[in-house]
Protein backbone atom coordinates (compact mmCIF):
# COMPACT_ATOMS: atom_id res chain seq x y z
CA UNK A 1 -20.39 43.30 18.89
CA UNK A 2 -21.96 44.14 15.25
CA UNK A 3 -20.74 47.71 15.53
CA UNK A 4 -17.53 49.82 15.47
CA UNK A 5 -19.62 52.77 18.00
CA UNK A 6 -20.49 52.01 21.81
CA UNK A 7 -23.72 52.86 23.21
CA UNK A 8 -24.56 53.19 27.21
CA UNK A 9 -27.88 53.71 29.14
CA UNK A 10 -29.09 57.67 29.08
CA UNK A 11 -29.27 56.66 32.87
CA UNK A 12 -25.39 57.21 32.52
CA UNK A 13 -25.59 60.57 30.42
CA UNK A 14 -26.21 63.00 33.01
CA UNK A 15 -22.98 61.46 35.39
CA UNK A 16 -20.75 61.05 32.22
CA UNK A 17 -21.62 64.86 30.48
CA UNK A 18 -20.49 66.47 34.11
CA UNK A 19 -17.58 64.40 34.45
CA UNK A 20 -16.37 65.51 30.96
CA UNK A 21 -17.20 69.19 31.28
CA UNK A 22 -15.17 68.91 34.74
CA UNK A 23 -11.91 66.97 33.48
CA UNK A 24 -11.67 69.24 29.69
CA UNK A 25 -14.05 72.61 30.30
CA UNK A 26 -16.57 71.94 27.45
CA UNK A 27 -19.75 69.81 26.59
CA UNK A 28 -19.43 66.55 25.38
CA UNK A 29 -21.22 66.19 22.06
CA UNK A 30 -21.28 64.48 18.53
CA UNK A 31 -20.31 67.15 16.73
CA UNK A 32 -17.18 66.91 14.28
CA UNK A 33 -14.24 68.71 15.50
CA UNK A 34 -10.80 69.73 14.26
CA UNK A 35 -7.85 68.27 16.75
CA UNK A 36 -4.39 67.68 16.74
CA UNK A 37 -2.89 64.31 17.23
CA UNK A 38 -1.45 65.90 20.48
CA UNK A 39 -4.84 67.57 21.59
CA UNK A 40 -6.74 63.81 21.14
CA UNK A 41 -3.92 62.50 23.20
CA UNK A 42 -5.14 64.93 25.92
CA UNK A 43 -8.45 63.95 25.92
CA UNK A 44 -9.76 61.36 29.13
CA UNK A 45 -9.43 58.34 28.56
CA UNK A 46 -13.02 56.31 29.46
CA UNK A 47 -13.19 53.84 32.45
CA UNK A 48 -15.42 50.77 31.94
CA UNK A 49 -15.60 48.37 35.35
CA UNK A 50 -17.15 45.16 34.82
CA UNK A 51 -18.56 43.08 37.55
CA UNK A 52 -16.59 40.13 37.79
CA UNK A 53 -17.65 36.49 37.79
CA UNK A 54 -18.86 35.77 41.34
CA UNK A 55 -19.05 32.00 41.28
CA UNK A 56 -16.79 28.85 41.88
CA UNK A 57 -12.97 29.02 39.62
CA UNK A 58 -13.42 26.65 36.41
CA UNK A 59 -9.86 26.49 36.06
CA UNK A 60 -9.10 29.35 33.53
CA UNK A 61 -9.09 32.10 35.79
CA UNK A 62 -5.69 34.18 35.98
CA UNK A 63 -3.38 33.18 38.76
CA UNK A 64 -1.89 35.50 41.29
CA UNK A 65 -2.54 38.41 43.00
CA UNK A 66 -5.61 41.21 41.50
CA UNK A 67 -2.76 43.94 41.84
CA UNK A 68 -0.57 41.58 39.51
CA UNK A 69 -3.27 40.60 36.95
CA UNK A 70 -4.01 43.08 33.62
CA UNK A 71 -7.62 44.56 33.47
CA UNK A 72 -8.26 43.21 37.18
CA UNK A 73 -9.30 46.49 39.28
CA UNK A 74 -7.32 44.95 41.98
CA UNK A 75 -6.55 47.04 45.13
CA UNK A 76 -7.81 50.47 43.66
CA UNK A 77 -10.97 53.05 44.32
CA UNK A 78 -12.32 52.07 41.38
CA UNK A 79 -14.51 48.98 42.69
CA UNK A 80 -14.60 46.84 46.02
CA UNK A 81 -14.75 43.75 44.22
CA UNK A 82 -10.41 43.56 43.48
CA UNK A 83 -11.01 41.07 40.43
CA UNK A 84 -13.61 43.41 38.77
CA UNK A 85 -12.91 43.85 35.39
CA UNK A 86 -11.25 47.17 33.89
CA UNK A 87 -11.34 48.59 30.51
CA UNK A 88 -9.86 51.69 29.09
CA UNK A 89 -10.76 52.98 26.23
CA UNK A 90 -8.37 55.80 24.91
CA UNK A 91 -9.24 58.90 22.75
CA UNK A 92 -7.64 56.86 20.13
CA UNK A 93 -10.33 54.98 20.14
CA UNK A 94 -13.73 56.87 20.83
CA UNK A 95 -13.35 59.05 18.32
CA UNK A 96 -13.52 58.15 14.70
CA UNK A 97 -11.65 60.34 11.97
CA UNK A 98 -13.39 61.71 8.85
CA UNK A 99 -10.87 61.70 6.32
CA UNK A 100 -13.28 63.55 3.73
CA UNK A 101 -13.85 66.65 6.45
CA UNK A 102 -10.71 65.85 8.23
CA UNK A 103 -12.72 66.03 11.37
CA UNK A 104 -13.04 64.05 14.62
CA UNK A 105 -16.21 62.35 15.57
CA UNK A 106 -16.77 60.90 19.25
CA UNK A 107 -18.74 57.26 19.00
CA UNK A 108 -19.12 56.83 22.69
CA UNK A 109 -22.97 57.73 23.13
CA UNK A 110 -25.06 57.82 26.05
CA UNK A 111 -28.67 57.95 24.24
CA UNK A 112 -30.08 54.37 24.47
CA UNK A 113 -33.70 53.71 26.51
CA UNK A 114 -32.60 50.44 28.00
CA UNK A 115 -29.06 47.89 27.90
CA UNK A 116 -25.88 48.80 26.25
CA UNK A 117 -23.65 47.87 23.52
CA UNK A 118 -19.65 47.32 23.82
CA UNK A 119 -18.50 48.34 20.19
CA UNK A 120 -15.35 47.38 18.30
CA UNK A 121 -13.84 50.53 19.62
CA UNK A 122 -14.23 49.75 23.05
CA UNK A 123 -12.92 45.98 22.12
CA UNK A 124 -9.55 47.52 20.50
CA UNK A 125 -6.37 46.64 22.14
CA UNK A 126 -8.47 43.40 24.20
CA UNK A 127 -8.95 39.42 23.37
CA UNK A 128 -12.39 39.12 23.96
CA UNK A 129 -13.63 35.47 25.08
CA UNK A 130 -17.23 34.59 24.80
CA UNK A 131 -18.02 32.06 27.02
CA UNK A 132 -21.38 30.80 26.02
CA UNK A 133 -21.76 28.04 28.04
CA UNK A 134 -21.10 29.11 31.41
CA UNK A 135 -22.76 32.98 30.15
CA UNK A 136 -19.56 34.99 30.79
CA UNK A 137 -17.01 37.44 28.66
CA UNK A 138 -13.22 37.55 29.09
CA UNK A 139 -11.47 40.33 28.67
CA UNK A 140 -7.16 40.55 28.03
CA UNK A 141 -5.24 42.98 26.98
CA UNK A 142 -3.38 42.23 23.07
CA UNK A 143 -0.66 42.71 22.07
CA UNK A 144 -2.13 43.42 18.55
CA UNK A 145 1.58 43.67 17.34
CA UNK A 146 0.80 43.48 13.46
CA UNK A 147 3.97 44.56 12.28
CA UNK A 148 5.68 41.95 14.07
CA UNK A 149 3.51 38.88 12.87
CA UNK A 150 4.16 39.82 9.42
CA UNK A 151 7.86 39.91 10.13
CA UNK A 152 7.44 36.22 12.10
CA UNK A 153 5.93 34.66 8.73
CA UNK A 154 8.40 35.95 6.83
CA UNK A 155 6.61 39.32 5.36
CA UNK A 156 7.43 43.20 4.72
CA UNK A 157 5.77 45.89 6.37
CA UNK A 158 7.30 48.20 3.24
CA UNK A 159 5.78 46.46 0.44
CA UNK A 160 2.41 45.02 -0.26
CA UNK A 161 1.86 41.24 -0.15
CA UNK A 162 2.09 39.64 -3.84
CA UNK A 163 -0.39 38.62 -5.54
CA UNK A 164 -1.16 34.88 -6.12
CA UNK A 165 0.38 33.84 -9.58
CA UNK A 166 -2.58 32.31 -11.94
CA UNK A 167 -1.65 29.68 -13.12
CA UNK A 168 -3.96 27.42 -16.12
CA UNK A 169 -3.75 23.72 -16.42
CA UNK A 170 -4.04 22.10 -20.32
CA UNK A 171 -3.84 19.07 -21.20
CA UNK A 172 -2.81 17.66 -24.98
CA UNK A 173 -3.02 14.35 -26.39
CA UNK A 174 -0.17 13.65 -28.54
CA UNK A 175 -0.28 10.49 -30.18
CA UNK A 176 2.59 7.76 -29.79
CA UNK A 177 3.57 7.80 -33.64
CA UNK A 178 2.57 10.80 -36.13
CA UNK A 179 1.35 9.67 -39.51
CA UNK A 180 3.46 10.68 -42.47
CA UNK A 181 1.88 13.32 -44.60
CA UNK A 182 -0.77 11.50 -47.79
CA UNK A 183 -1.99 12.90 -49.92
CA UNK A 184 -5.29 11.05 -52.03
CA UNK A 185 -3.70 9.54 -54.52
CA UNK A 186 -1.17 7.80 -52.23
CA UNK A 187 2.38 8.15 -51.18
CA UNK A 188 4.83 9.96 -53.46
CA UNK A 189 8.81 9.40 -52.53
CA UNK A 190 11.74 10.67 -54.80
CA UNK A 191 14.72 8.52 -54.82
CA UNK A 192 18.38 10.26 -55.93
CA UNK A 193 18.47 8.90 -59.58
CA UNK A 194 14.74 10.73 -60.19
CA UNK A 195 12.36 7.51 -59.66
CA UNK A 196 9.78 7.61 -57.50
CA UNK A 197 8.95 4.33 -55.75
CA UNK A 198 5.41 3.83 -55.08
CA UNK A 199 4.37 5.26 -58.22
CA UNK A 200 0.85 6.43 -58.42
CA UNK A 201 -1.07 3.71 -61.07
């Protein structure tokens, strides 16, 4: 995905806007609105069933039963096909706070002419797999424990990493043997009883 926002078929807008007006008693629409933390946790959470890869295993499939296996639609009315693929997409995710109105915005949009386009939001809380060379996407649910992984490497979640030290390398030449101090008419050296060796001519 190159976006944060997920975009469907307007094929899907018609099913999607009566579902929504059915499970929360208004229209579904783009407009900012003011909610609670409590009130987004009541809002549906979005269903996304991917057909799964009909073909012969390749060896990284999961093992065991559908029922068993995360985002596998298993034994449920949600598809016929048990190893379908399942994503949820939380409230949490679909719509996008605007700190400067201190509004919500929803960035699930049913608008485009043709195709659609999983966004970062719908990717959140999933390791996504591109298989390129066999033309498949795998989907698992993260952990996407942050706090944790700093604390693993040795971190703090209460302060802010530290900046690297700069550090500049110099290099001086000293020489083996500094030259006594001359002056141009030669070397002057006073003795205790007054003389001076090395007299100048």
């Amino acid at each position: 995905s190159g976006t944060t926002d997920t975009y469907f078929s307007s094929a899907l807008s018609g099913p999607f806007n009566k579902a929504w007006k059915e499970l929360t008693g208004t229209t579904y629409s783009h407009n900012p609105v003011s909610l609670t933390s409590e009130q987004i946790g009541l809002l549906p959470t979005i269903i996304l069933v991917l057909t799964g890869m009909d073909g012969d295993p390749v060896g990284d499939e999961p093992i065991g039963e559908p029922d068993d296996v995360p985002n596998y639609a298993g034994n449920t009315d949600l598809s016929d096909n048990p190893r379908d693929v399942v994503i949820a997409i939380p409230a949490a995710h679909y719509m996008e706070y605007d700190p400067d109105t201190k509004k919500y915005v929803p960035r699930f949009y049913t608008q485009e002419s043709s195709g659609s386009v999983l966004g970062a939001n719908t990717m959140m809380g999933h390791d996504v797999f591109f298989d390129v060379a066999r033309g498949r996407v795998g989907f698992a649910e993260s952990n996407c424990d942050y706090a944790s992984l700093i604390l693993s490497e040795g971190g703090s979640i209460s302060k802010p990493p530290k900046a690297p030290v700069q550090t500049v390398s110099t290099k001086i030449e000293v020489p083996e043997k500094v030259p006594e101090e001359q002056d141009e008419a030669g070397v002057t050296e006073t003795h205790e009883d007054g003389g001076d060796s090395n007299p100048t001519p």
